[in-house]
Protein backbone atom coordinates (compact mmCIF):
# COMPACT_ATOMS: atom_id res chain seq x y z
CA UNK A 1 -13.48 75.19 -151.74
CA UNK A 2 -11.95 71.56 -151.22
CA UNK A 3 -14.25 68.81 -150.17
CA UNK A 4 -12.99 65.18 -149.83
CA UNK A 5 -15.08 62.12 -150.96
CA UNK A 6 -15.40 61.35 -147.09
CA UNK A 7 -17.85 64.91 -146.99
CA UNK A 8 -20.30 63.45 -149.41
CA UNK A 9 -20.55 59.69 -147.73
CA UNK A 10 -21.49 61.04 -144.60
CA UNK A 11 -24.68 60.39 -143.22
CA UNK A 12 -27.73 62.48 -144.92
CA UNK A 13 -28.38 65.01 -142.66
CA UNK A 14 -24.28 65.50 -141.44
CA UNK A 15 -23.39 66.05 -145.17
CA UNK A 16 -26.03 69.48 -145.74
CA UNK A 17 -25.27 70.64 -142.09
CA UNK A 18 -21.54 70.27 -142.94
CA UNK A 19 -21.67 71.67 -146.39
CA UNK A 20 -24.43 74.35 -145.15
CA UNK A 21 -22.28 75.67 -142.83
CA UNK A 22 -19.09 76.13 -145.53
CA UNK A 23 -21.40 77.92 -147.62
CA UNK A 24 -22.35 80.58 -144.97
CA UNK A 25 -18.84 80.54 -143.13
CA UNK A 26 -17.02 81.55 -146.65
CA UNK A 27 -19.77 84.05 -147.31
CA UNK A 28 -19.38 85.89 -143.99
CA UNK A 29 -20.44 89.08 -144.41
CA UNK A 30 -23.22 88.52 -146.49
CA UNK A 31 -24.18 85.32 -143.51
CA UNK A 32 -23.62 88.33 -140.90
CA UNK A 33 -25.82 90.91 -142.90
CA UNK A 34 -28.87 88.87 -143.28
CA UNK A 35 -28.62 87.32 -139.94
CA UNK A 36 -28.78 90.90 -138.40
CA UNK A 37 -31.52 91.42 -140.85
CA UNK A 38 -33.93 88.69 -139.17
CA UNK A 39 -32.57 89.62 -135.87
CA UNK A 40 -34.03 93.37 -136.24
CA UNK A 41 -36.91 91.82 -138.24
CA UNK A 42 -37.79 89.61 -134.95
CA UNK A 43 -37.04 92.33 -132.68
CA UNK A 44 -39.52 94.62 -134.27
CA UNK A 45 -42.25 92.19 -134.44
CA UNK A 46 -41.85 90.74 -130.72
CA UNK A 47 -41.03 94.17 -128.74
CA UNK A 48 -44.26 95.63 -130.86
CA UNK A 49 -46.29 92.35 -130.42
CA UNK A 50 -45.63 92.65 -126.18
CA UNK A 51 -45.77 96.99 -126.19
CA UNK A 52 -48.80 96.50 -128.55
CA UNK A 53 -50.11 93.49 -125.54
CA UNK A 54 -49.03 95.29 -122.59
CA UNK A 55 -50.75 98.59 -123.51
CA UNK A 56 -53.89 96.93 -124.03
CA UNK A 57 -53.83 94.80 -121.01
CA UNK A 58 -52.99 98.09 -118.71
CA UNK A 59 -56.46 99.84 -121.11
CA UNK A 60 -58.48 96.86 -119.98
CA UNK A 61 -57.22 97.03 -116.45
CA UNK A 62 -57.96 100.71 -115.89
CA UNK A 63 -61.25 100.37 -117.98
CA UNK A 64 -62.68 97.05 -116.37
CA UNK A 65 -61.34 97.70 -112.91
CA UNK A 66 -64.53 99.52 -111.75
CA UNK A 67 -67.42 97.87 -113.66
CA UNK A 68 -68.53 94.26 -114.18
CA UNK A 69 -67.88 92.36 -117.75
CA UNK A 70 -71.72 92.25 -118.24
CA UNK A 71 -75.03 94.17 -116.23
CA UNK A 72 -78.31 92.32 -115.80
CA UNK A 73 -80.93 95.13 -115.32
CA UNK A 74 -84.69 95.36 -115.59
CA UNK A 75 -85.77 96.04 -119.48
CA UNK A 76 -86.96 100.34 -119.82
CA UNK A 77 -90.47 100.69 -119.48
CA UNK A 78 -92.37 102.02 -122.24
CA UNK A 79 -95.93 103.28 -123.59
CA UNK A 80 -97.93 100.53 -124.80
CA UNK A 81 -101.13 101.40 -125.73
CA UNK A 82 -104.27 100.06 -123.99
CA UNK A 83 -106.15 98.62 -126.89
CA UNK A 84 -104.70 97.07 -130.08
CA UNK A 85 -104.99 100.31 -132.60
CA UNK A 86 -107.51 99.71 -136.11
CA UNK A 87 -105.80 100.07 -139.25
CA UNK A 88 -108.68 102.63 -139.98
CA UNK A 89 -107.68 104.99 -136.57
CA UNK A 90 -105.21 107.77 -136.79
CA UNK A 91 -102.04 107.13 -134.60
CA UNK A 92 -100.09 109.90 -132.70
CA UNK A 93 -96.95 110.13 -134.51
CA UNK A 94 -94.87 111.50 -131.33
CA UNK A 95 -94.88 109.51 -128.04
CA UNK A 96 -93.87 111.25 -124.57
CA UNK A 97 -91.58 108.30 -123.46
CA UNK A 98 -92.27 107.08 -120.13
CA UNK A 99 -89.78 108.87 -116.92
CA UNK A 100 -88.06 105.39 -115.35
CA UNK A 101 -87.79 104.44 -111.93
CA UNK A 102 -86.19 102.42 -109.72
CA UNK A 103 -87.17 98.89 -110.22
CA UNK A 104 -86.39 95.19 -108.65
CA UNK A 105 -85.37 92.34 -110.99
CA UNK A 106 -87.84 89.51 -110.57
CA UNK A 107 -86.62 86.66 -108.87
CA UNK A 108 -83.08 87.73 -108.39
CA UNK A 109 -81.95 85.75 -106.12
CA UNK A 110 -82.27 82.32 -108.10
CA UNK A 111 -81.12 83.74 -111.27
CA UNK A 112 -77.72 84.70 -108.37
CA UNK A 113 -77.49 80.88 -108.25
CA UNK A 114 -78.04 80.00 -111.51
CA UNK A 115 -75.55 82.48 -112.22
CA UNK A 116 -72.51 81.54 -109.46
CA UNK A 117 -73.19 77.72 -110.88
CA UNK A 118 -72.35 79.15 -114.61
CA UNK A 119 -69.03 78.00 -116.03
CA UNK A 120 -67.09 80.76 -117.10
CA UNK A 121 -67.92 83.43 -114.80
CA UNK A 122 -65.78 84.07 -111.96
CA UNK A 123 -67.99 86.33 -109.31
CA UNK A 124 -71.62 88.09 -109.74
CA UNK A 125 -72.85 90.27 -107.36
CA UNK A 126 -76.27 92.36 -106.74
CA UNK A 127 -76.44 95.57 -106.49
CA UNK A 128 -78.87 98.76 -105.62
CA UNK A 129 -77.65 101.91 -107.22
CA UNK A 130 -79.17 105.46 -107.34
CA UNK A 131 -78.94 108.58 -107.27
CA UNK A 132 -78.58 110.65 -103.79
CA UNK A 133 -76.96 113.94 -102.27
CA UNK A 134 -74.21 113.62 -99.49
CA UNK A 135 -73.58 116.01 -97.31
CA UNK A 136 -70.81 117.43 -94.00
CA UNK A 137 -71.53 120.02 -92.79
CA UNK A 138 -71.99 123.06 -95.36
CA UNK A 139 -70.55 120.60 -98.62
CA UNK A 140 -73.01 119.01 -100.55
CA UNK A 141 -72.90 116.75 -104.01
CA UNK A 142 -74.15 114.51 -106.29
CA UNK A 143 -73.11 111.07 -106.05
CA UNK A 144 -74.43 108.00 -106.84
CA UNK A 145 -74.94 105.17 -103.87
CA UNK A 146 -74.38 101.33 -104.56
CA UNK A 147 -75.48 99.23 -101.95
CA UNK A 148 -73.75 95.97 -102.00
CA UNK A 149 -72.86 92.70 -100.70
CA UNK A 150 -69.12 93.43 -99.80
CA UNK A 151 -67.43 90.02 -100.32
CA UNK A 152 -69.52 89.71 -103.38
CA UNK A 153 -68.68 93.12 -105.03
CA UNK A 154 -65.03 93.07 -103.83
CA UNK A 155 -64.83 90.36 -106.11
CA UNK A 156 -66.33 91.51 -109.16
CA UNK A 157 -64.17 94.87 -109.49
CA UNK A 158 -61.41 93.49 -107.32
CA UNK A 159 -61.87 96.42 -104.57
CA UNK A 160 -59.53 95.25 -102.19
CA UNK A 161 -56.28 96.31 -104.26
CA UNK A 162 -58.37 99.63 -104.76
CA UNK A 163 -58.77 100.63 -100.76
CA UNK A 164 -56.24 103.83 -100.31
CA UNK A 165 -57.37 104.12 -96.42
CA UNK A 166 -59.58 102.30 -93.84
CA UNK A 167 -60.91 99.05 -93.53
CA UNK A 168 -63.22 96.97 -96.36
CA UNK A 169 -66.44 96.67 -94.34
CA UNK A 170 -70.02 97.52 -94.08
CA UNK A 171 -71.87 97.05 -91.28
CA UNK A 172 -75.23 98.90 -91.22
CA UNK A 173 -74.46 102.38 -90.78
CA UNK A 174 -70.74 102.04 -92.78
CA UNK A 175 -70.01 103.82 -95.88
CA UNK A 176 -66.99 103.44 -98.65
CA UNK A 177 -66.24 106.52 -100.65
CA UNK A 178 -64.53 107.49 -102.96
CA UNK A 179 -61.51 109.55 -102.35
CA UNK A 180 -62.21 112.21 -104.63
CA UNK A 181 -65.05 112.73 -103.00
CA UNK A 182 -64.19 112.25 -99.31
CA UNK A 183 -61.66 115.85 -100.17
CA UNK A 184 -64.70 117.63 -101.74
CA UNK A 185 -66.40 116.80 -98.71
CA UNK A 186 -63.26 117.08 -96.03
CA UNK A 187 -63.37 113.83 -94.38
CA UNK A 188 -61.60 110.49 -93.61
CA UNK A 189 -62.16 107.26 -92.49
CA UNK A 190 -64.36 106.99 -89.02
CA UNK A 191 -66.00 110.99 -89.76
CA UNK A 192 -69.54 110.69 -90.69
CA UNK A 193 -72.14 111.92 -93.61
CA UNK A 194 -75.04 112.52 -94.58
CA UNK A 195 -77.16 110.81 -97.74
CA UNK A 196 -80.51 111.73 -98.62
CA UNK A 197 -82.88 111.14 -101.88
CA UNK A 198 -85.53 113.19 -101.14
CA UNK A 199 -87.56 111.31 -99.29
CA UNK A 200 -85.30 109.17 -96.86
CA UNK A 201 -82.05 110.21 -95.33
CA UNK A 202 -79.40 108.18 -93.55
CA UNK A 203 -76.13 109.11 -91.67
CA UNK A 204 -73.42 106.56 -92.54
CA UNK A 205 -69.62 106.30 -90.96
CA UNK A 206 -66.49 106.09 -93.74
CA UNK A 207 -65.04 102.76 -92.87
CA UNK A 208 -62.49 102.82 -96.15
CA UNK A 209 -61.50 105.03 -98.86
CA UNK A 210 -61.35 103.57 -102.37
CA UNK A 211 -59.57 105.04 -105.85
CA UNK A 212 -61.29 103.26 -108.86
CA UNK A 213 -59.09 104.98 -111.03
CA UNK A 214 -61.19 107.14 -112.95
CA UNK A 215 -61.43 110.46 -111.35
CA UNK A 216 -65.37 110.93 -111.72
CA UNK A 217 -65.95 107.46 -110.13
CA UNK A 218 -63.88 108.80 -107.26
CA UNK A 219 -65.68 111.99 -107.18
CA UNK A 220 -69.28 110.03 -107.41
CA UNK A 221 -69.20 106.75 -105.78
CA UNK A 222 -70.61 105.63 -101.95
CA UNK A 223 -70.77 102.14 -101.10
CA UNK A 224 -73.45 100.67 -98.76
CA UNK A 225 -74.24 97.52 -97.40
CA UNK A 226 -76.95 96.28 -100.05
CA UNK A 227 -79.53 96.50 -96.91
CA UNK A 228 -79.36 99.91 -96.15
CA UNK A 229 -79.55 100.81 -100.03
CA UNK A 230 -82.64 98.76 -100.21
CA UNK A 231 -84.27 101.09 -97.01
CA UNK A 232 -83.06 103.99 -98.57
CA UNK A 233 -84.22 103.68 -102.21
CA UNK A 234 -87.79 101.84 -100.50
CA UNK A 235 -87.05 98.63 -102.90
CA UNK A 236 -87.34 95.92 -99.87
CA UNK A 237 -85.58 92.64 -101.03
CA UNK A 238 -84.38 94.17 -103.97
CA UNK A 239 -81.53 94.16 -106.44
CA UNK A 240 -81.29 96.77 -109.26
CA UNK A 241 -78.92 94.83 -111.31
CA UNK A 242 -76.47 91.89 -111.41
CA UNK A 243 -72.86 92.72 -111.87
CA UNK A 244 -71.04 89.69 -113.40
CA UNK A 245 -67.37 89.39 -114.08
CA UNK A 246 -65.85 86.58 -116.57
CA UNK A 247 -62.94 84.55 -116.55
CA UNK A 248 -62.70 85.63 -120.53
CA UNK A 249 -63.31 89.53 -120.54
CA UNK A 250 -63.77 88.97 -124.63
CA UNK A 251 -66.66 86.52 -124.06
CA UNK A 252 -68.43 88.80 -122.45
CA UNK A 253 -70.50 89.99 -125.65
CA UNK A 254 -71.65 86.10 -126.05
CA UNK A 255 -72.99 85.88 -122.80
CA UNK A 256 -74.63 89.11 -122.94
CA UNK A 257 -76.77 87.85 -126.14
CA UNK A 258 -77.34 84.15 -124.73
CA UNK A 259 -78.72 85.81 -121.38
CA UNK A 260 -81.12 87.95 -123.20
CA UNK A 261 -82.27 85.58 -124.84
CA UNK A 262 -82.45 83.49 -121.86
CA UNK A 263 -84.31 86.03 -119.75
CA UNK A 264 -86.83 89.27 -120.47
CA UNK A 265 -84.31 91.43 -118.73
CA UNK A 266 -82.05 94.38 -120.83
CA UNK A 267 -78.22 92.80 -120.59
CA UNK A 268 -75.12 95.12 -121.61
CA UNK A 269 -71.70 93.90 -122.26
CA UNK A 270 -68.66 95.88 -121.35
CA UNK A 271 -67.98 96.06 -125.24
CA UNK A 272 -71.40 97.71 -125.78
CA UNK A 273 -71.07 99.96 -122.90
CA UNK A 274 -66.88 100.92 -124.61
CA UNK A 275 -68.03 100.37 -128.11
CA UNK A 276 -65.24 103.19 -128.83
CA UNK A 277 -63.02 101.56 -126.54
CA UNK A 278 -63.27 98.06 -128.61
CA UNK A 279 -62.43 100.09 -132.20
CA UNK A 280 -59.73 101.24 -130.71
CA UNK A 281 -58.19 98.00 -129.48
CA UNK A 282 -58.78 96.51 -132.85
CA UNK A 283 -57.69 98.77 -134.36
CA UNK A 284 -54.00 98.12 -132.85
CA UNK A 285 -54.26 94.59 -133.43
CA UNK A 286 -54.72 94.96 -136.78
CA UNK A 287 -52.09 97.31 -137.25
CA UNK A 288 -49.95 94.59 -135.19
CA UNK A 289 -50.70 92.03 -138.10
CA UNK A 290 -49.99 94.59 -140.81
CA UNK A 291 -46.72 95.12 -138.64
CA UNK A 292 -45.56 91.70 -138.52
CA UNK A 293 -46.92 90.85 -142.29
CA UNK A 294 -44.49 93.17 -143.79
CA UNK A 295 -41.70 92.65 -141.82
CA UNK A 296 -42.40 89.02 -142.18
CA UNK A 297 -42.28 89.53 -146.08
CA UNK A 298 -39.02 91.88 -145.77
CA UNK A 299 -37.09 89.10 -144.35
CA UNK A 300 -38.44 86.44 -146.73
CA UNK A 301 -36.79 88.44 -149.75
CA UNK A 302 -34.03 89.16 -147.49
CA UNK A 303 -32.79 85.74 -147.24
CA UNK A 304 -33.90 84.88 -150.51
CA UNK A 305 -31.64 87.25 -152.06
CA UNK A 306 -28.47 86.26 -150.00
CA UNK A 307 -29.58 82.84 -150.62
CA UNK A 308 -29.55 83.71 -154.80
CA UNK A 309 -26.19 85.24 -154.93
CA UNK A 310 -24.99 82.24 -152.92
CA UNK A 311 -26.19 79.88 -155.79
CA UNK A 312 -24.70 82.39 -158.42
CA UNK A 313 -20.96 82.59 -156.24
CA UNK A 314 -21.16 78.93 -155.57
CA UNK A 315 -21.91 77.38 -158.99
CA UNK A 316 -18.73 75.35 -159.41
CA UNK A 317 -18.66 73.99 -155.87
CA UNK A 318 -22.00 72.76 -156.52
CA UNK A 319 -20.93 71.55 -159.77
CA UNK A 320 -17.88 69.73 -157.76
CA UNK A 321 -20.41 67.73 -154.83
CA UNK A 322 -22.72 66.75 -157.78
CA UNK A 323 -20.25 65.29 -159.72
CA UNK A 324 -19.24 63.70 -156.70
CA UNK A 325 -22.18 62.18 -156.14
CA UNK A 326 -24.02 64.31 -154.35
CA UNK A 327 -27.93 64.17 -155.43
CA UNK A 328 -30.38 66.36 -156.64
CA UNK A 329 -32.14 66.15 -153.11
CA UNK A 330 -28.68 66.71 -151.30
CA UNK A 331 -28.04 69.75 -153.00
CA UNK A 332 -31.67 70.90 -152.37
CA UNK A 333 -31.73 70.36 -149.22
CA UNK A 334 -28.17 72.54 -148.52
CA UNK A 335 -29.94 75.25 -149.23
CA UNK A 336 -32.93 74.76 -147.11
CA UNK A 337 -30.58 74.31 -144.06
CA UNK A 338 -29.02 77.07 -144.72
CA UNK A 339 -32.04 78.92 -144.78
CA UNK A 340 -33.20 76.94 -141.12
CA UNK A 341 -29.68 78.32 -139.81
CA UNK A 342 -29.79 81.85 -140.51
CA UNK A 343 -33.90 81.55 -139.31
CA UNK A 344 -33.21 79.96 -136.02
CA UNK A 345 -30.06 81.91 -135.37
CA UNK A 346 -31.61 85.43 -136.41
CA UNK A 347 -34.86 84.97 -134.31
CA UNK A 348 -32.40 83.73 -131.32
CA UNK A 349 -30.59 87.04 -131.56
CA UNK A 350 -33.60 89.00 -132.27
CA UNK A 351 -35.53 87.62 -129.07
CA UNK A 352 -32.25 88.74 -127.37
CA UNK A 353 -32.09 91.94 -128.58
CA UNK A 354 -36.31 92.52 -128.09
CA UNK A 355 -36.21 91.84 -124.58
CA UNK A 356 -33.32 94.54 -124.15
CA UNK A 357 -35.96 96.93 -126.01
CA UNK A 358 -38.61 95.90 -123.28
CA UNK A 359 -35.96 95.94 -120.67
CA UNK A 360 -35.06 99.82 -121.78
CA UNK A 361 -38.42 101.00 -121.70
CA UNK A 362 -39.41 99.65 -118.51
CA UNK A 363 -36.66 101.20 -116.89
CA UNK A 364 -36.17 104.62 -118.80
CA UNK A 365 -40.03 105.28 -119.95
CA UNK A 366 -41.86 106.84 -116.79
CA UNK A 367 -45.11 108.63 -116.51
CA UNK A 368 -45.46 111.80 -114.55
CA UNK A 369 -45.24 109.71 -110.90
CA UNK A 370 -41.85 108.32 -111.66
CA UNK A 371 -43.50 105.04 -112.40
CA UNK A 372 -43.35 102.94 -115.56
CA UNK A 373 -46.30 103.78 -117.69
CA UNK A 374 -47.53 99.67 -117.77
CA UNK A 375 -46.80 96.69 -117.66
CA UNK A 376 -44.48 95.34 -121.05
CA UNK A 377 -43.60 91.54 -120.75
CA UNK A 378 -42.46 88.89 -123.26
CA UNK A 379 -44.47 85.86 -122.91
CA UNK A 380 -43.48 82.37 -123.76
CA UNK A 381 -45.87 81.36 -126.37
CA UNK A 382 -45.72 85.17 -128.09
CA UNK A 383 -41.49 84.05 -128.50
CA UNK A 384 -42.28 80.70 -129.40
CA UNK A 385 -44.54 82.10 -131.96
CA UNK A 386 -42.17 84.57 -133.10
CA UNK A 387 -39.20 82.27 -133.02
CA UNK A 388 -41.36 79.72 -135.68
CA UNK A 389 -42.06 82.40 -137.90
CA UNK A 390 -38.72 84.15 -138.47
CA UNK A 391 -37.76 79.93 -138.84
CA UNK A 392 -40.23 79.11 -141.22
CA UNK A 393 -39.25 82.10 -143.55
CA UNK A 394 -36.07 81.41 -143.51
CA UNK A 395 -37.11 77.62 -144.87
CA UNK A 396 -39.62 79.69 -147.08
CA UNK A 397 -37.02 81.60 -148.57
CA UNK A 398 -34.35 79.50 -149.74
CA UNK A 399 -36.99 77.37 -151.44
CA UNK A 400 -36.89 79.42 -154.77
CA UNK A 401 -32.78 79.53 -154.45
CA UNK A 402 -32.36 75.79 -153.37
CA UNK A 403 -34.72 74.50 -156.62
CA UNK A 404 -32.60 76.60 -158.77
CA UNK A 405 -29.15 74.83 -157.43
CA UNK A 406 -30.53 71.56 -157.60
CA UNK A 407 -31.11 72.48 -161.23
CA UNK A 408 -27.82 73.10 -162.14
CA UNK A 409 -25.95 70.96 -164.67
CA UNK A 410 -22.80 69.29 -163.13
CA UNK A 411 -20.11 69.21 -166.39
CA UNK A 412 -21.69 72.85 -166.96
CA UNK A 413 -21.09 74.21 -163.64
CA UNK A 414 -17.69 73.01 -163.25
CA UNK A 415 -16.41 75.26 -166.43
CA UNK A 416 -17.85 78.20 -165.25
């Protein structure tokens, strides 16, 4: 390797970028290995970072799409007993617990308000729900009725991208079903049915069908207008529960606890209600970290070994620009660039060659409708993330190799 005295008085930073890029250009192949090396080391960790994302965002989607974040529902009544019981008295030891019913939360409609003025939460909505029988003609099931304020509920579970047929609106005497449950029953929108809980009946008109993606929603669900669910379940003025849907689906479990605490009324989160659900999910974040640790570590030793038998194959040209003048921190630092290049350049090439992963399995992965299975995007903060990373090991790496050039004894160097 020639190099002129003009090389070394360059300007600081010209002189390691120069000299940096010698080093890597005369070891080629070993600069091409270890730069496809980070590339597939960035690839994995972005295309399984956004699969890894996308999956759970589509999990989320399908599980939160038909309920609220976090219910607000009347605490369970239970036994008490009458009198306060003397240490001296034999209890029962068993206790028949106490059938539940249909109850009214207190005061609902200013905790509503209190609620809609809450930062944080983007739409609450009351609700009546119980159980009834629907019936045309010779069908008959189970379902369960909901009677709602439309605008407010369409909201919460986002029913409008949900409507398959028909018209979101409930007039007294309209009905939403599910569609499930409108073939069990052979109608469509503007036929008529019957719901009765015993005591009451009621014949409604289908005004829309709805698919909340889960197949025993479909099969279950009826939508009222919140008035007629009040007549029919004999709770005048009343609201069941309060559905409430968050800007942060993850902070649900905080507000859950703060409410509770806030108010004597029983308040579930969507992550108590999915507790499985939530293992799950961390479950593959955790093996995302583990996934990105090690490959992290892979290409740290990666470019540290390239990096070493650099040092070893270019002991007399480093010999050469230190007896030139070139300083201890010069020589350092020609090592750390060269560690910076083959970072930035391998997680350029590696975001490159992730988003033709993603690209391929959006377009050739298909579920049994022909569609793509979910969503799988790249987002600009998960690349800049990435892209700091795979640069900072690179940096990382040629630390060890860069101290041990520096090191080296010009007159000693130059015989070798």
């Amino acid at each position: 390797m020639a190099l002129g005295l003009d090389d070394v008085r360059w300007p600081t930073l010209g002189f390691e970028l120069r000299v940096a890029l010698r080093f890597l250009r005369e070891g080629r192949f070993q600069t091409v290995l270890i730069v496809f090396g980070v590339a597939a080391g960035v690839a994995v960790v972005a295309y399984i970072s956004a699969l890894v994302g996308g999956l759970q965002r589509n999990t989320l989607e399908k599980t939160l799409g038909a309920q609220a974040h976090v219910v607000l529902s009347p605490p369970d009544e239970r036994v008490l007993p009458v009198l306060p019981r003397e240490a001296s008295v034999p209890a029962f030891g068993d206790t028949q617990a106490r059938a539940q019913r249909l109850r009214s939360i207190a005061n609902w409609p200013a905790m509503l308000e209190l609620l809609d003025a809450r930062e944080g939460i983007a739409a609450v909505s009351p609700m009546v729900t119980g159980a009834a029988l629907a019936r045309r003609g010779e069908a008959t099931r189970s379902v369960t009725v909901a009677g709602v304020e439309i605008e407010r509920y369409a909201r919460v579970v986002g029913l409008a991208s949900k409507t398959v047929a028909g018209t979101l609106q409930l007039a007294p005497g309209d009905a939403i079903v599910g569609r499930t449950l409108a073939d069990d029953l052979g109608v469509r929108v503007g036929d008529r049915i019957s719901l009765s809980t015993g005591e009451r009946a009621d014949t409604l008109r289908i005004t829309a069908l709805v698919d909340l993606g889960v197949t025993e929603l479909n099969r279950r669900t009826v939508i009222v207008a919140l008035r007629a669910a009040q007549s029919l379940f004999d709770l005048p003025g009343g609201a069941t529960r309060l559905d409430v849907t968050l800007d942060d689906v993850w902070a649900a479990q905080a507000l859950a606890g703060e409410l509770e605490r806030q108010w004597p009324l029983k308040v579930e989160s969507w992550q108590q209600t999915n507790a499985q659900l939530v293992s799950a999910l961390n479950a593959q974040s955790i093996s995302t970290l583990l996934i990105r640790a090690v490959v992290g570590v892979v290409v740290v030793l990666g470019i540290a070994s390239v990096l070493v038998v650099s040092v070893v194959q270019k002991q007399r040209e480093i010999g050469i620009l230190r007896a030139m003048g070139a300083t201890h921190a010069q020589v350092l630092r020609v090592f750390l660039v060269q560690g910076a290049l083959v970072g930035a350049v391998g997680s350029a090439a590696g975001l490159a060659l992730a988003v033709a992963m993603i690209e391929a399995f959006t377009r050739f992965v298909r579920g049994s409708d022909g569609l793509p299975l979910f969503a799988i995007t790249l987002p600009p903060a998960l690349a800049g993330q990435v892209v700091a990373l795979a640069f900072a090991a690179g940096v990382l790496a040629a630390v060890a190799p860069a101290r041990r050039a520096a090191r080296l004894d010009p007159a000693q160097a130059i015989r070798l």
